[in-house]
C-alpha atoms as a PDB file:
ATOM      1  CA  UNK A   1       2.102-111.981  -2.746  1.00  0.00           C
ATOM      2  CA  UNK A   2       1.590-110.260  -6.451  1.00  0.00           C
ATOM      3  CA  UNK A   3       0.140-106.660  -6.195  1.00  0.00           C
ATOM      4  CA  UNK A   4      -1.693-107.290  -9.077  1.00  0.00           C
ATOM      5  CA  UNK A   5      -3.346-110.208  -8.323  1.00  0.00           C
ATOM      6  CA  UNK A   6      -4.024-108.408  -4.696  1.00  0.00           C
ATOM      7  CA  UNK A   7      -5.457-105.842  -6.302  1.00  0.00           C
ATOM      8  CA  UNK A   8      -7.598-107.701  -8.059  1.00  0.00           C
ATOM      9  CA  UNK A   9      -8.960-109.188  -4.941  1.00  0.00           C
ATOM     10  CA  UNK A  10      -9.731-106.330  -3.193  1.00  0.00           C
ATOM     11  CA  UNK A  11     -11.255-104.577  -6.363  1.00  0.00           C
ATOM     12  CA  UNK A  12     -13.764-107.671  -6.322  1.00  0.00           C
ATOM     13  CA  UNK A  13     -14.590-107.311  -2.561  1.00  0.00           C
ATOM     14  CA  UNK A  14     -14.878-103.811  -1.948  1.00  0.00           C
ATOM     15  CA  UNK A  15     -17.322-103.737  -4.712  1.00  0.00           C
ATOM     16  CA  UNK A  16     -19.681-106.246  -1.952  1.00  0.00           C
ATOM     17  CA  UNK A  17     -21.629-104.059   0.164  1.00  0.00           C
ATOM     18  CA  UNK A  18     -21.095-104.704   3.639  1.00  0.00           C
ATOM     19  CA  UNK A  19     -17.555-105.976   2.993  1.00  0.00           C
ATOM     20  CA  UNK A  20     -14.250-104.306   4.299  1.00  0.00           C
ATOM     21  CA  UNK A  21     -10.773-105.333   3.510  1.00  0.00           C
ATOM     22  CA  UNK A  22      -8.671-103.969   6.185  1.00  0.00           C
ATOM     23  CA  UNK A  23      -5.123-105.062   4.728  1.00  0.00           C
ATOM     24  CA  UNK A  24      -2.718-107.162   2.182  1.00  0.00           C
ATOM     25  CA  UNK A  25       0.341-108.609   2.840  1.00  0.00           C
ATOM     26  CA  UNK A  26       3.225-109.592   0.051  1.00  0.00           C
ATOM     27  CA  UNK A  27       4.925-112.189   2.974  1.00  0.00           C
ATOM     28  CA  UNK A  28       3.865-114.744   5.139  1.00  0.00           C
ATOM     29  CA  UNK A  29       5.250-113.087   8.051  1.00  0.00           C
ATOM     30  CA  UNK A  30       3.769-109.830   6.453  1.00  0.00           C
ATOM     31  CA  UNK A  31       0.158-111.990   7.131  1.00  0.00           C
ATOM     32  CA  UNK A  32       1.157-113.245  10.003  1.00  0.00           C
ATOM     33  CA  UNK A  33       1.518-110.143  11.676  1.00  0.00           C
ATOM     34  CA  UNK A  34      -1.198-108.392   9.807  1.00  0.00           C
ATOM     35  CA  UNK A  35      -3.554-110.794  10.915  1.00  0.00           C
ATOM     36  CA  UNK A  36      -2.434-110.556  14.771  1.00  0.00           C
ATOM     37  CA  UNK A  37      -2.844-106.603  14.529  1.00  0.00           C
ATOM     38  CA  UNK A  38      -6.420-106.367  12.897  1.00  0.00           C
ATOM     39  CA  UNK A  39      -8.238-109.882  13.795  1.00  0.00           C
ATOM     40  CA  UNK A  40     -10.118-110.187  10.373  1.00  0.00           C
ATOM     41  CA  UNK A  41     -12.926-112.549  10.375  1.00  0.00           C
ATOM     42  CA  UNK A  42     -11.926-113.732   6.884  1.00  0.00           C
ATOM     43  CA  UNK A  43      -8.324-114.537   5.404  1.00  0.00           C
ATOM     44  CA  UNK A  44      -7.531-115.504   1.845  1.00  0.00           C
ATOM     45  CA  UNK A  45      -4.179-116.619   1.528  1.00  0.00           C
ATOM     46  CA  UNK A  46      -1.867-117.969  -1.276  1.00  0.00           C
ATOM     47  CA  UNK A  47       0.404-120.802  -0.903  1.00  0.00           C
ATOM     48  CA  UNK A  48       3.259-119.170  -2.307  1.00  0.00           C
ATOM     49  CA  UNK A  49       4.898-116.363  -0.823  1.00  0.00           C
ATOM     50  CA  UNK A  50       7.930-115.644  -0.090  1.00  0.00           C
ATOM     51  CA  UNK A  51       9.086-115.528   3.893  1.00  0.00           C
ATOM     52  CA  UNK A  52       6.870-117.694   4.983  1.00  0.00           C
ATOM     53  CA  UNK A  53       4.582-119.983   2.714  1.00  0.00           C
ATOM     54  CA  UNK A  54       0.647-119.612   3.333  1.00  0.00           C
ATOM     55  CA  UNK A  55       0.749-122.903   4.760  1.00  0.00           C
ATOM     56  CA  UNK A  56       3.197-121.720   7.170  1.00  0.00           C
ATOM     57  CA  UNK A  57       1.247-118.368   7.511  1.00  0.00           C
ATOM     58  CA  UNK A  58      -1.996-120.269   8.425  1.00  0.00           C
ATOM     59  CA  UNK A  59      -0.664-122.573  10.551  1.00  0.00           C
ATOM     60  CA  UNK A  60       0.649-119.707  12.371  1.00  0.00           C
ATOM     61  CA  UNK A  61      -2.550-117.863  12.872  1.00  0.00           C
ATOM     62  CA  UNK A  62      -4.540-121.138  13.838  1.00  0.00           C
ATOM     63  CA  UNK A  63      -2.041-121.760  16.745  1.00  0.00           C
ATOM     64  CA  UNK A  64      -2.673-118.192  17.359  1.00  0.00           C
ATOM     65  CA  UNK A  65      -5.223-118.700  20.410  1.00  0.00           C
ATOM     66  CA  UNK A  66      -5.813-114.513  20.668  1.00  0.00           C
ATOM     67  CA  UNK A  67      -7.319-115.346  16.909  1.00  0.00           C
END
């Protein structure tokens, strides 16, 4: 949920060839829904967040059966 620390994170990644990062999200709901629009293949997620933990996030997108 930090920009900084997100930023951090994609810095690291999108210096890995054939890696994309196609979004961050500052809530759990924000990841919620960000994962339901693009359908990444990998999510890192922190625990705490405000509106919606990352536990709550995750167990969100697992249930999700379109993901």
């Amino acid at each position: 949920d930090q920009a900084l620390i997100r930023g951090g994170f994609r810095s690291l990644l999108e210096a890995e060839e054939g890696l994309l990062v196609v979004g961050e999200a500052a809530t759990g709901r924000e990841a919620v829904a960000l994962a339901r629009r693009e359908k990444p293949d990998v999510l890192l997620m922190d625990i705490r967040m405000p509106d919606g933990d990352g536990l709550w996030a995750t167990e969100r997108i697992v249930a999700d059966p379109e993901l």
